[in-house]
Structure formats: structure tokens, C-alpha cells
PDB file of N, CA and C in Angstrom:
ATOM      1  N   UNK A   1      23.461  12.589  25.945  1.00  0.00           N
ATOM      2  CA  UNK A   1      22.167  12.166  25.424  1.00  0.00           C
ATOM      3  C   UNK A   1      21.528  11.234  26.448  1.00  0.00           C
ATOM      4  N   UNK A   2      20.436  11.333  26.821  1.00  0.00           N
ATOM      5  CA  UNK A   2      19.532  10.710  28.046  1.00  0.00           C
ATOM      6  C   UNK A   2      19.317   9.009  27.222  1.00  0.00           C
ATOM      7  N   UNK A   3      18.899   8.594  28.198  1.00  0.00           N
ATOM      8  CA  UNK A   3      19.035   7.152  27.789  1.00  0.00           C
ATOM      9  C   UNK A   3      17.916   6.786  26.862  1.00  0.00           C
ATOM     10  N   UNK A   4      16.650   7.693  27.389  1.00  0.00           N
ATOM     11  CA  UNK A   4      15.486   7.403  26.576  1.00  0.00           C
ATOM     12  C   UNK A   4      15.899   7.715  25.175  1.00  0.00           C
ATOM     13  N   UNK A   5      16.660   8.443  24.496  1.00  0.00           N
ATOM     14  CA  UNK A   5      17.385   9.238  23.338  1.00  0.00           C
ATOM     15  C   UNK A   5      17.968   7.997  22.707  1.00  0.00           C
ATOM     16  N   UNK A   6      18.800   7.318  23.629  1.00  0.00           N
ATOM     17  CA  UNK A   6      19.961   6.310  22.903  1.00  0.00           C
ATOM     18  C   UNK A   6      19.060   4.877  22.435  1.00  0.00           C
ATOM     19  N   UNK A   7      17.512   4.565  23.102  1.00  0.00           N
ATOM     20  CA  UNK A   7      16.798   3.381  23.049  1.00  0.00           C
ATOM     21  C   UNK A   7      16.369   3.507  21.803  1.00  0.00           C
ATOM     22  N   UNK A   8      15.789   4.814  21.524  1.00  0.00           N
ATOM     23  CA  UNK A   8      14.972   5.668  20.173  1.00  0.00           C
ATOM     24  C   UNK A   8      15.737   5.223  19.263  1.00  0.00           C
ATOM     25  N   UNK A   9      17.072   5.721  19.307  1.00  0.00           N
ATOM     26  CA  UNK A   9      18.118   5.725  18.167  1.00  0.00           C
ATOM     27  C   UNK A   9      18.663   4.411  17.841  1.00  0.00           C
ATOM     28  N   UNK A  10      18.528   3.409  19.059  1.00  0.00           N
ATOM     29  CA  UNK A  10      19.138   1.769  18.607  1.00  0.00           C
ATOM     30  C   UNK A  10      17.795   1.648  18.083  1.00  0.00           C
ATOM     31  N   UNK A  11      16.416   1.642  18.120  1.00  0.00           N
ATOM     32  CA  UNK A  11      15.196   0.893  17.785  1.00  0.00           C
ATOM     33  C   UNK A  11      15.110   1.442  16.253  1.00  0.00           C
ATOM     34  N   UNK A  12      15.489   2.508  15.958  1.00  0.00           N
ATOM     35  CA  UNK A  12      15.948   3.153  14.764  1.00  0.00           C
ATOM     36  C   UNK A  12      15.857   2.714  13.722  1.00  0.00           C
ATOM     37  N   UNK A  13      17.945   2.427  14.105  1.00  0.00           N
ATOM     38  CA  UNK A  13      19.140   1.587  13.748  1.00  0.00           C
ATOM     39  C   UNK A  13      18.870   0.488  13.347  1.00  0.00           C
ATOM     40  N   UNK A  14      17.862  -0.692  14.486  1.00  0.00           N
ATOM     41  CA  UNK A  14      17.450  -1.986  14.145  1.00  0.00           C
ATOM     42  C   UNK A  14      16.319  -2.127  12.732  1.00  0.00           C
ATOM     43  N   UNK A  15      14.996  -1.224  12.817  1.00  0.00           N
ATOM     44  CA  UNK A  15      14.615  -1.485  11.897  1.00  0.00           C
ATOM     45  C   UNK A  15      15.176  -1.320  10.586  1.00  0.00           C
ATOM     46  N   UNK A  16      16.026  -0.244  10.588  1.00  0.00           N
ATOM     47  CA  UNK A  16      16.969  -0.082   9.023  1.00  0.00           C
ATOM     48  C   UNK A  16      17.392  -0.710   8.829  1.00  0.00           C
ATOM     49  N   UNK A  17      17.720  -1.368  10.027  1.00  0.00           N
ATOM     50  CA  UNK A  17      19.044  -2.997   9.830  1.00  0.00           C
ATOM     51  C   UNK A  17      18.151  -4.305   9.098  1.00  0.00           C
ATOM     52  N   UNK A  18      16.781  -4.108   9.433  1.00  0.00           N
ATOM     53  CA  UNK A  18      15.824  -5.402   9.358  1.00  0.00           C
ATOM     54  C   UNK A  18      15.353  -5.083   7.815  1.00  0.00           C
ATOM     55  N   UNK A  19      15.046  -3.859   7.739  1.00  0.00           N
ATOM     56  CA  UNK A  19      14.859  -3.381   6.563  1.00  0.00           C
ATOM     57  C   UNK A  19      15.492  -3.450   5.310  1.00  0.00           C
ATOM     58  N   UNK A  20      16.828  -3.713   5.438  1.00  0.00           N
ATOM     59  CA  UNK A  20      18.020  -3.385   4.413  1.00  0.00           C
ATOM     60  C   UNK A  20      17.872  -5.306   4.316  1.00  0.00           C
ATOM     61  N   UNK A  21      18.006  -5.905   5.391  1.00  0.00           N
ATOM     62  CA  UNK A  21      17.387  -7.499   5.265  1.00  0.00           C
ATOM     63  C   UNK A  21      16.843  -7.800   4.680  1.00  0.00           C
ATOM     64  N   UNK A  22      15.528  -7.121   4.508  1.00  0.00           N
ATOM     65  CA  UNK A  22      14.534  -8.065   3.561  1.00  0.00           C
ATOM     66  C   UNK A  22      14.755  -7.728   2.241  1.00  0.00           C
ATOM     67  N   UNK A  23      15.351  -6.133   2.184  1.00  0.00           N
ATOM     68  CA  UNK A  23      15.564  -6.015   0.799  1.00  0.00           C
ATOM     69  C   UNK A  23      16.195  -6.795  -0.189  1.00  0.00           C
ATOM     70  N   UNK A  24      17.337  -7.151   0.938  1.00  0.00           N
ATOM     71  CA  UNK A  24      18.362  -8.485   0.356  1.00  0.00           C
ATOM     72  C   UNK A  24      17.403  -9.574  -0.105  1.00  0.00           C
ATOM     73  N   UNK A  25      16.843  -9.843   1.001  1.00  0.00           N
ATOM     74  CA  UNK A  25      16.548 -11.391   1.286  1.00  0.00           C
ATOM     75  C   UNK A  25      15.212 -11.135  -0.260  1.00  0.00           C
ATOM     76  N   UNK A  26      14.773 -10.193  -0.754  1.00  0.00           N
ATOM     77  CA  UNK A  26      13.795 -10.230  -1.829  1.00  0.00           C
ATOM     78  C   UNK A  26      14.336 -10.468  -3.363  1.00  0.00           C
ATOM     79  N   UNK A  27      15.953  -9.785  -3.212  1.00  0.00           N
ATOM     80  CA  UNK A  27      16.330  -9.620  -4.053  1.00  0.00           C
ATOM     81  C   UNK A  27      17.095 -10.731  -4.568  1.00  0.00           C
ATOM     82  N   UNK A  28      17.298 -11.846  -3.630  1.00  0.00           N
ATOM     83  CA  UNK A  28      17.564 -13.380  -3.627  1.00  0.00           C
ATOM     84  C   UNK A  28      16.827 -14.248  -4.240  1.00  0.00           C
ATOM     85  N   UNK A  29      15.343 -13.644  -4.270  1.00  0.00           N
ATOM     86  CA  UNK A  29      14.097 -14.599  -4.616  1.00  0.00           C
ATOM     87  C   UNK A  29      13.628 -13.815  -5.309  1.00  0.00           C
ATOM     88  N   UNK A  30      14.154 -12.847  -6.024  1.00  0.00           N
ATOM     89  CA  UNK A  30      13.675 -11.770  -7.643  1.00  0.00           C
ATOM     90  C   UNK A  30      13.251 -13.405  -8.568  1.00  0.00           C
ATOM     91  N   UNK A  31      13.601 -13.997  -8.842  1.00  0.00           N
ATOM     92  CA  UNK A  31      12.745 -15.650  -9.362  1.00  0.00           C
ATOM     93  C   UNK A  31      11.682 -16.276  -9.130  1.00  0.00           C
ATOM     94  N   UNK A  32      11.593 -16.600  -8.020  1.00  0.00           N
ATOM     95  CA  UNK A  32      10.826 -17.038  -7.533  1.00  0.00           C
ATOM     96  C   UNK A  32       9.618 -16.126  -7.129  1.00  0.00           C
ATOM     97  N   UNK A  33       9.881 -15.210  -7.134  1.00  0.00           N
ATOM     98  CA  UNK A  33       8.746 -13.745  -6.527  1.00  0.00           C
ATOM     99  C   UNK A  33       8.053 -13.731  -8.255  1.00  0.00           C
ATOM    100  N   UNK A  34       9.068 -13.518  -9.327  1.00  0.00           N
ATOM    101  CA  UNK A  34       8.543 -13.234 -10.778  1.00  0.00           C
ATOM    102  C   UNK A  34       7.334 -14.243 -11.137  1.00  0.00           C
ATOM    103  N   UNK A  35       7.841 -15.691 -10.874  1.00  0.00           N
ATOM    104  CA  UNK A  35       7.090 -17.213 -10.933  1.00  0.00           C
ATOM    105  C   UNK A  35       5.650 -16.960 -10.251  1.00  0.00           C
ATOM    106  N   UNK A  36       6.169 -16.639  -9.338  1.00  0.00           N
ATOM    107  CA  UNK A  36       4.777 -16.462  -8.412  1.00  0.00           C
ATOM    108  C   UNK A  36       3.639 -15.284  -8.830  1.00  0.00           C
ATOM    109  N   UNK A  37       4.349 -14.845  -9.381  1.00  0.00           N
ATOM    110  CA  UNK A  37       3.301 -13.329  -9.892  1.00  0.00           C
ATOM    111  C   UNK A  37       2.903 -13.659 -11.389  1.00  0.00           C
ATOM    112  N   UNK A  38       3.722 -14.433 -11.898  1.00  0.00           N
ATOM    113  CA  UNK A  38       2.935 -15.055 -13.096  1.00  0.00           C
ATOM    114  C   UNK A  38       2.184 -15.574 -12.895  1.00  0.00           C
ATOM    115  N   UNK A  39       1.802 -17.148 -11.614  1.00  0.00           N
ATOM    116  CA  UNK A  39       1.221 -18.115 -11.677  1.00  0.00           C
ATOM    117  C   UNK A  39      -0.622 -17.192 -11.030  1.00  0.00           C
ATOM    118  N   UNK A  40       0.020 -15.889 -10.510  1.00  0.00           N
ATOM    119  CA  UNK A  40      -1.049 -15.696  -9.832  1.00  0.00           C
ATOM    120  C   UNK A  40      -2.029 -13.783 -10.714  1.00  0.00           C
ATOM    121  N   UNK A  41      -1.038 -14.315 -11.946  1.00  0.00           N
ATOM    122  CA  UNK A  41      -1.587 -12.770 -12.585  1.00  0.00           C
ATOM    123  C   UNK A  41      -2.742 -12.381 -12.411  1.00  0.00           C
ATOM    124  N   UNK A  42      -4.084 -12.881 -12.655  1.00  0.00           N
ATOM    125  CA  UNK A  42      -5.417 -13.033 -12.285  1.00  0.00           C
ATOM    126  C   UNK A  42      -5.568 -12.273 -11.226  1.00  0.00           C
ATOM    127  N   UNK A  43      -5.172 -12.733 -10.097  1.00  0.00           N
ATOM    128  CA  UNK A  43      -5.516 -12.124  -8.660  1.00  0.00           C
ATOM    129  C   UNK A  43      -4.805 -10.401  -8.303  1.00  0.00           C
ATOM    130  N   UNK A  44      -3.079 -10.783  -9.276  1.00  0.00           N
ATOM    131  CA  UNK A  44      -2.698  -9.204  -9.121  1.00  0.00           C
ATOM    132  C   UNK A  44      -3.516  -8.201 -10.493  1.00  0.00           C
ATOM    133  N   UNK A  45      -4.366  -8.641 -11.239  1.00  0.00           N
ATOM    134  CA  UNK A  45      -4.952  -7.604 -11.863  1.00  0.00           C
ATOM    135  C   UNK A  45      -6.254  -7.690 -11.553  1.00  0.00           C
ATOM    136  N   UNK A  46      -7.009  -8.520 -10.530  1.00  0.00           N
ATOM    137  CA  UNK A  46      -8.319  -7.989 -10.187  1.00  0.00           C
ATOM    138  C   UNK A  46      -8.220  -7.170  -8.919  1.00  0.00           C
ATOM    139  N   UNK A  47      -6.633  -7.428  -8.289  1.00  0.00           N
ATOM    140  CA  UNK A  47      -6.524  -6.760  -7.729  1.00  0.00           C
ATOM    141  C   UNK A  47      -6.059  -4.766  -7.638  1.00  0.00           C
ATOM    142  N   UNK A  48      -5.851  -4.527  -9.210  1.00  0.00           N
ATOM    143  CA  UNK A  48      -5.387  -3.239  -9.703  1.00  0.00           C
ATOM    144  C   UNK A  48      -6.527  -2.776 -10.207  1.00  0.00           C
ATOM    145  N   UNK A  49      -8.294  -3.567 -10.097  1.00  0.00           N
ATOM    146  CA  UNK A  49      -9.077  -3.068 -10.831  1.00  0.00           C
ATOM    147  C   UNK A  49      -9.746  -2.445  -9.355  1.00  0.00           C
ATOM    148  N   UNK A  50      -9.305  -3.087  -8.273  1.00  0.00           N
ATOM    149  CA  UNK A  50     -10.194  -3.253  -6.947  1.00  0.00           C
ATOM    150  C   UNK A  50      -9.612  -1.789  -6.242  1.00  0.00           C
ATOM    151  N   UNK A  51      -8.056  -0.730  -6.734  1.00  0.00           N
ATOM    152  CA  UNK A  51      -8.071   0.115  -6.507  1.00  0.00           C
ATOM    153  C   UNK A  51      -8.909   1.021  -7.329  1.00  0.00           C
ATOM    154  N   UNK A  52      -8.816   0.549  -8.376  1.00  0.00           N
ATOM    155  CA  UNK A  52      -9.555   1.916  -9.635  1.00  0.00           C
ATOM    156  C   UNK A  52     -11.369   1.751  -8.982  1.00  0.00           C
ATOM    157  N   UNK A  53     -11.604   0.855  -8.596  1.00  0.00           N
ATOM    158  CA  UNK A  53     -12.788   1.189  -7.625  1.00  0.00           C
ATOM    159  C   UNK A  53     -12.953   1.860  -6.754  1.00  0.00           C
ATOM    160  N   UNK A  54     -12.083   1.675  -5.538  1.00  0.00           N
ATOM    161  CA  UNK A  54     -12.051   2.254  -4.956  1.00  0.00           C
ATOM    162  C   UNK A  54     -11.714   3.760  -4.529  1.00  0.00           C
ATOM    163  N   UNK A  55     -10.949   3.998  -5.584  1.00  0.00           N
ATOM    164  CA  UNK A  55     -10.698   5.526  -6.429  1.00  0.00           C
ATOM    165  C   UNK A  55     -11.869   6.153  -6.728  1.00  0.00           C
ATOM    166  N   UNK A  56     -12.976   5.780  -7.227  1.00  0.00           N
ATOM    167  CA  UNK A  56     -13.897   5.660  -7.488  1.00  0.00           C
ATOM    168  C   UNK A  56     -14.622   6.344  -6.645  1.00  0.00           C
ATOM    169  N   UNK A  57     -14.825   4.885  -5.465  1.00  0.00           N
ATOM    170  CA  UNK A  57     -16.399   5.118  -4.829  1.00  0.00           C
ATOM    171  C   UNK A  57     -15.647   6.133  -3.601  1.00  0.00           C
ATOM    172  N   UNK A  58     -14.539   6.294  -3.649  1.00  0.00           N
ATOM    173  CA  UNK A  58     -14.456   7.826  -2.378  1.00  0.00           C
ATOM    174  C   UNK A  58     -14.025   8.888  -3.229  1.00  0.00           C
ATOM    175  N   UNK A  59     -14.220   9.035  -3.940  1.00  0.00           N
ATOM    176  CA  UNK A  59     -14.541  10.137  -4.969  1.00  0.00           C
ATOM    177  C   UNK A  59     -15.697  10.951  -4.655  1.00  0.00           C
ATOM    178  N   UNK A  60     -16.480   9.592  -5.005  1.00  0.00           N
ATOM    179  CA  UNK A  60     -18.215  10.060  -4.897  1.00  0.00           C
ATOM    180  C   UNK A  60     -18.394  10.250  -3.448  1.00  0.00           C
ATOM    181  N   UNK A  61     -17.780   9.973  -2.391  1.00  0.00           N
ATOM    182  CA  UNK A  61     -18.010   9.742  -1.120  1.00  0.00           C
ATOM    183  C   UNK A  61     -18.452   8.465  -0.325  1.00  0.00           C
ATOM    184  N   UNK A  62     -18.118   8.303  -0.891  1.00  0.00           N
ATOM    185  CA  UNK A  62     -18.566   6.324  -0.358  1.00  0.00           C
ATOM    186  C   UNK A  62     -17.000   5.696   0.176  1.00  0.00           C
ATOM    187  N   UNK A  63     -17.533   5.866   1.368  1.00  0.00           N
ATOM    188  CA  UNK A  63     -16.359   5.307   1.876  1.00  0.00           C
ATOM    189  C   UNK A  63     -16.310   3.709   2.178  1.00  0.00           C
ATOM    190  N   UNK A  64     -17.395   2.818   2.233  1.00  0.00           N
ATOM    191  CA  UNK A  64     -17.798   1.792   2.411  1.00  0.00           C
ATOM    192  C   UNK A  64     -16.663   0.691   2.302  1.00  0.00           C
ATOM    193  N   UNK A  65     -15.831   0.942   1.098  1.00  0.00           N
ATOM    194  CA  UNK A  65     -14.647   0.328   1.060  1.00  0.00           C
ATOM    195  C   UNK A  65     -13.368   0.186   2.012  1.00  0.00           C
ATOM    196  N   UNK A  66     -13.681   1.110   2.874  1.00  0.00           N
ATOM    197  CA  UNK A  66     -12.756   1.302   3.924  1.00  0.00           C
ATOM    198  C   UNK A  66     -13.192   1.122   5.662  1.00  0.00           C
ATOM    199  N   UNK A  67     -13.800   0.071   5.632  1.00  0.00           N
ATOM    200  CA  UNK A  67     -14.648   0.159   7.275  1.00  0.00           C
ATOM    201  C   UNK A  67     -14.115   0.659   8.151  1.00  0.00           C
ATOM    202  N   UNK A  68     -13.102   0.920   8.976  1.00  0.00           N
ATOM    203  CA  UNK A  68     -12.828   2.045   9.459  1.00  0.00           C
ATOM    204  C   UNK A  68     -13.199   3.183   9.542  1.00  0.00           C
ATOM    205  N   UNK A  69     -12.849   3.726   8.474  1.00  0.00           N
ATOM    206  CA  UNK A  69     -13.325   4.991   8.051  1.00  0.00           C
ATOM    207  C   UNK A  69     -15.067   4.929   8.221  1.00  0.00           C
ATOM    208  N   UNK A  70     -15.641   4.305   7.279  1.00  0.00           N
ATOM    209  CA  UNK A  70     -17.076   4.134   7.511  1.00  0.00           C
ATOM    210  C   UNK A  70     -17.179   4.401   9.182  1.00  0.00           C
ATOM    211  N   UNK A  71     -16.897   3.083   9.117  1.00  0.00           N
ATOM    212  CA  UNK A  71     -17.311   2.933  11.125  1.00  0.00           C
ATOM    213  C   UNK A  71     -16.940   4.448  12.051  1.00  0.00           C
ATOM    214  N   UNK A  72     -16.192   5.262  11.311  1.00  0.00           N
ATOM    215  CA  UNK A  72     -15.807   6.343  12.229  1.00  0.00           C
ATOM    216  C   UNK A  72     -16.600   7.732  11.603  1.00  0.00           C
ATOM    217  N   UNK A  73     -16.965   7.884  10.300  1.00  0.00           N
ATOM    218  CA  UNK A  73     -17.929   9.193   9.598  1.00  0.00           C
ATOM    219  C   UNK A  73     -19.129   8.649   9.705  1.00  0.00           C
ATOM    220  N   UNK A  74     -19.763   7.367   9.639  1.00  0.00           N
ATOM    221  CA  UNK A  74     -20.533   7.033   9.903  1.00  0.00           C
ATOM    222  C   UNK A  74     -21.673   7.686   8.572  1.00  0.00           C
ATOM    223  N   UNK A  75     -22.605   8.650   8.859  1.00  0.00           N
ATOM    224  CA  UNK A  75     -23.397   9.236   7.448  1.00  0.00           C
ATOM    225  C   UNK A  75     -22.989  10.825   7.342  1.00  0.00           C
ATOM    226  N   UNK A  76     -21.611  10.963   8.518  1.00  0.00           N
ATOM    227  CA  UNK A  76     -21.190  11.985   7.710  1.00  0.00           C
ATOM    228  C   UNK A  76     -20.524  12.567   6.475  1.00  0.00           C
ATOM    229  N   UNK A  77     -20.299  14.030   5.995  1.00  0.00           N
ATOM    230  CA  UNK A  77     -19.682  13.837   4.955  1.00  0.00           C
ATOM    231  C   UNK A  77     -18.311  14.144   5.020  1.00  0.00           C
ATOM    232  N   UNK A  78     -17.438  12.940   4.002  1.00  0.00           N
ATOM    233  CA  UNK A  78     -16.104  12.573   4.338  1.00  0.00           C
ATOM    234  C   UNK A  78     -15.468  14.310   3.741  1.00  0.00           C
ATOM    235  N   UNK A  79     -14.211  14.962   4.659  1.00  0.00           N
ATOM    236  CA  UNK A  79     -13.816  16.200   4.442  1.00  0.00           C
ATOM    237  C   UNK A  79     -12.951  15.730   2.718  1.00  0.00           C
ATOM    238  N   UNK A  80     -13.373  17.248   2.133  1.00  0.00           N
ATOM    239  CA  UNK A  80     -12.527  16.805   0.620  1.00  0.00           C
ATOM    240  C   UNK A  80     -10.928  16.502   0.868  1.00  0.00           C
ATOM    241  N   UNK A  81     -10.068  17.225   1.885  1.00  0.00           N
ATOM    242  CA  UNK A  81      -8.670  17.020   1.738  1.00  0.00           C
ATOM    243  C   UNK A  81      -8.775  15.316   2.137  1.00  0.00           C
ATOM    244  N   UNK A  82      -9.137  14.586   2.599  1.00  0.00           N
ATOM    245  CA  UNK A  82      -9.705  13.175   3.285  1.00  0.00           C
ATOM    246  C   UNK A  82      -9.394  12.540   2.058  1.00  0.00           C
ATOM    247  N   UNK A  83     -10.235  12.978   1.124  1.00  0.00           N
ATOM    248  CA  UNK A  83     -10.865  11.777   0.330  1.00  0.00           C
ATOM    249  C   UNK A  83      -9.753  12.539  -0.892  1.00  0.00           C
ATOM    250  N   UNK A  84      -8.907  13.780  -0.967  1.00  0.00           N
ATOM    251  CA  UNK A  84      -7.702  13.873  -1.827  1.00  0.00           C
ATOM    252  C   UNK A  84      -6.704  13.156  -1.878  1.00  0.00           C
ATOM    253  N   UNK A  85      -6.345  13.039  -0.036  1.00  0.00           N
ATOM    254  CA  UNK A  85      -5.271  12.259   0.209  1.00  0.00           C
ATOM    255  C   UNK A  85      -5.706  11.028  -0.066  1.00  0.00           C
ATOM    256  N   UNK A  86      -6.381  10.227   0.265  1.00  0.00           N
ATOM    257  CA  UNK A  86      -6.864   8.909  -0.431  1.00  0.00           C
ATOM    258  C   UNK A  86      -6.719   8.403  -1.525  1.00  0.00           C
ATOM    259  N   UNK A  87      -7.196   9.566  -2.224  1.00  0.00           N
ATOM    260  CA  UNK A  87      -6.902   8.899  -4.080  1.00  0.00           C
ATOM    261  C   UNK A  87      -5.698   8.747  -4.328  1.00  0.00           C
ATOM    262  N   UNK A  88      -4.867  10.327  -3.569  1.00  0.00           N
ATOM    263  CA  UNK A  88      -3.607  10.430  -3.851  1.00  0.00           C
ATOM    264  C   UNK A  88      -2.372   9.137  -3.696  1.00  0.00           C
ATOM    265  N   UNK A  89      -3.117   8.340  -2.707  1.00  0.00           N
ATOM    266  CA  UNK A  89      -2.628   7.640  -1.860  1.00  0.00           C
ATOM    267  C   UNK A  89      -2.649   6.138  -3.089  1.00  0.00           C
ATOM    268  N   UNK A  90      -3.918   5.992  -3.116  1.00  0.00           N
ATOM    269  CA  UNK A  90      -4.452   4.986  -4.083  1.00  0.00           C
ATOM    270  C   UNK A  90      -3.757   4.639  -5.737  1.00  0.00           C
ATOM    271  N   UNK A  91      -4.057   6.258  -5.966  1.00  0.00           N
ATOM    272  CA  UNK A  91      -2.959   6.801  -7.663  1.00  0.00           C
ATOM    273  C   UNK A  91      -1.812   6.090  -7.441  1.00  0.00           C
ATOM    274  N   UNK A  92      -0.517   6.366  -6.438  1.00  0.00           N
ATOM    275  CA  UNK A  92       0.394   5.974  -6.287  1.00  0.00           C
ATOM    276  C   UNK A  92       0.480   4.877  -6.197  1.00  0.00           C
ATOM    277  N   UNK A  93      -0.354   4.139  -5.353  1.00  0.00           N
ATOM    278  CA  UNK A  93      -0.386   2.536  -5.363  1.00  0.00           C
ATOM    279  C   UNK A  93      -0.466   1.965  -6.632  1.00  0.00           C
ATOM    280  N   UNK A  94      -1.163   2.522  -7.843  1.00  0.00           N
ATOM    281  CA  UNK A  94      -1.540   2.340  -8.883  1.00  0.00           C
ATOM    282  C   UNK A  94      -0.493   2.160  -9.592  1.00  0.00           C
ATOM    283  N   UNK A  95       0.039   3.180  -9.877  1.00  0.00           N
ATOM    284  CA  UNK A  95       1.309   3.718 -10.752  1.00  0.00           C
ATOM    285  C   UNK A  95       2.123   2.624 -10.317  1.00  0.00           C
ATOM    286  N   UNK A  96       2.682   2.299  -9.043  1.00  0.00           N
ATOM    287  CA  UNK A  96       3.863   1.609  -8.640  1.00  0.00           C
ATOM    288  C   UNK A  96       3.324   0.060  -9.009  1.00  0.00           C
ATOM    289  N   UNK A  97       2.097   0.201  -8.737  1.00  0.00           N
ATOM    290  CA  UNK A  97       1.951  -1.519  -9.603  1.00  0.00           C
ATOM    291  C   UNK A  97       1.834  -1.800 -10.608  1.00  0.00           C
ATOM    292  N   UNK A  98       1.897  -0.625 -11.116  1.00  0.00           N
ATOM    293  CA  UNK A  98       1.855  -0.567 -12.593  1.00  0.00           C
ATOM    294  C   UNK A  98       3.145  -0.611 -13.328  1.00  0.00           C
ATOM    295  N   UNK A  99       4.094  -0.394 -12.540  1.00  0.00           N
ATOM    296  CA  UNK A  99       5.750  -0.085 -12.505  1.00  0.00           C
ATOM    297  C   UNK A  99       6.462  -1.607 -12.340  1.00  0.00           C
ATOM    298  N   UNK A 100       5.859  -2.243 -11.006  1.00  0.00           N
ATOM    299  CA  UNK A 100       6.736  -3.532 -11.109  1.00  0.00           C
ATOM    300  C   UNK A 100       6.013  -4.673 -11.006  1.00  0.00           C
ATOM    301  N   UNK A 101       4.742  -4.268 -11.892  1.00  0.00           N
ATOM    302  CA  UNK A 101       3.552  -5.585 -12.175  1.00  0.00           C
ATOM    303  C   UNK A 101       2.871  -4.854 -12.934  1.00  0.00           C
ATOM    304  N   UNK A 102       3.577  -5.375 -14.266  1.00  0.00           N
ATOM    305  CA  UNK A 102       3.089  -5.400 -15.661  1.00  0.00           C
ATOM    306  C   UNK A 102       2.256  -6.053 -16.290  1.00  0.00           C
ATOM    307  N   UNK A 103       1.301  -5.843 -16.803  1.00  0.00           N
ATOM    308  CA  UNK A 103       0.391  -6.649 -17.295  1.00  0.00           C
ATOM    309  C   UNK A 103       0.858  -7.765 -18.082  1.00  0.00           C
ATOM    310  N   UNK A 104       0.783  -8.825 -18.273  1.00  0.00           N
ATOM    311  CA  UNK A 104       1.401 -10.046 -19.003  1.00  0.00           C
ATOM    312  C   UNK A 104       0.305 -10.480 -19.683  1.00  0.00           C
ATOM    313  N   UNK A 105       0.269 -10.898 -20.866  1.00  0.00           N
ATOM    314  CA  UNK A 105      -0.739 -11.430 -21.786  1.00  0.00           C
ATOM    315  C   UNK A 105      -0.063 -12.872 -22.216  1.00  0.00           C
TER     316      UNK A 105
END
């Protein structure tokens, strides 16, 4: 295996290694992470309303929410698989915050 092969495969290795880290290191502060998402419920549910917007306005084609994108279609029109994968993208974000950030009353 060429050396460029073996750099690929340690740079890999390391992020899985860094990765499997934080998982730990989150699952240490499952308390303190809970505390914090209480103290800040407000912000994580205006923040679950700020996807269902944005679900929304690239639906309709309004990409405005995404400057990038804007800055790069400019007043063209965004392709439908574009703006599928997007929602698709968005839905999921949805669901999963919906999964381990529950609404608290």
C-alpha cells in the first residue's frame, strides 16, 4: 500500500478515534447538557419553528434563508431535486430534534 494510502487510513482512524471521544466525553455531561437545554428551552423551540420555516420558504422557492445558495441561483429557479433534498434534509433535522428535544411544558 503506497504511503499516500497509509496517511488516508491513519487520518481515518484518528477522526473515529476523536469521534468515539466526544461521544464519551457527551455522555459524561448527559446532566449538565439536560440542565442546559432546560434553562434554554425557548431558544431550542424557536429554534424548531425556524426549520418549519424554512421548510417552507424553499418549498415555495425562496431560498433567501440560505445565502449561499441565494448568492449562487441568484433569480434563478432553484432545480426541484435541490429544494427535495433540502426539505429532506431539514424533515430529518426535525424529527431528530424532535427525538432528543422534547418539548417541556
Amino acid at each position: 500500500m503506497g504511503s499516500e494510502h497509509q496517511v488516508l487510513l491513519f487520518r481515518n482512524e484518528v477522526r473515529w478515534l476523536s469521534h468515539g471521544k466526544m461521544l464519551t466525553r457527551i455522555a459524561e455531561l448527559a446532566d449538565e447538557i439536560e440542565i442546559f437545554l432546560r434553562e434554554y428551552q425557548k431558544k431550542v423551540e424557536a429554534f424548531k419553528k425556524k426549520i418549519s420555516l424554512w421548510k417552507r420558504r424553499i418549498q415555495g422557492g425562496n431560498v433567501g434563508s440560505f445565502p449561499i445558495l441565494d448568492e449562487k441561483h441568484g433569480d434563478k429557479t432553484i432545480q426541484p431535486m435541490l429544494v427535495e433534498n433540502i426539505v429532506a434534509h431539514l424533515s430529518l433535522l426535525e424529527t431528530t430534534m424532535a427525538q432528543y428535544l422534547p418539548m417541556h411544558h
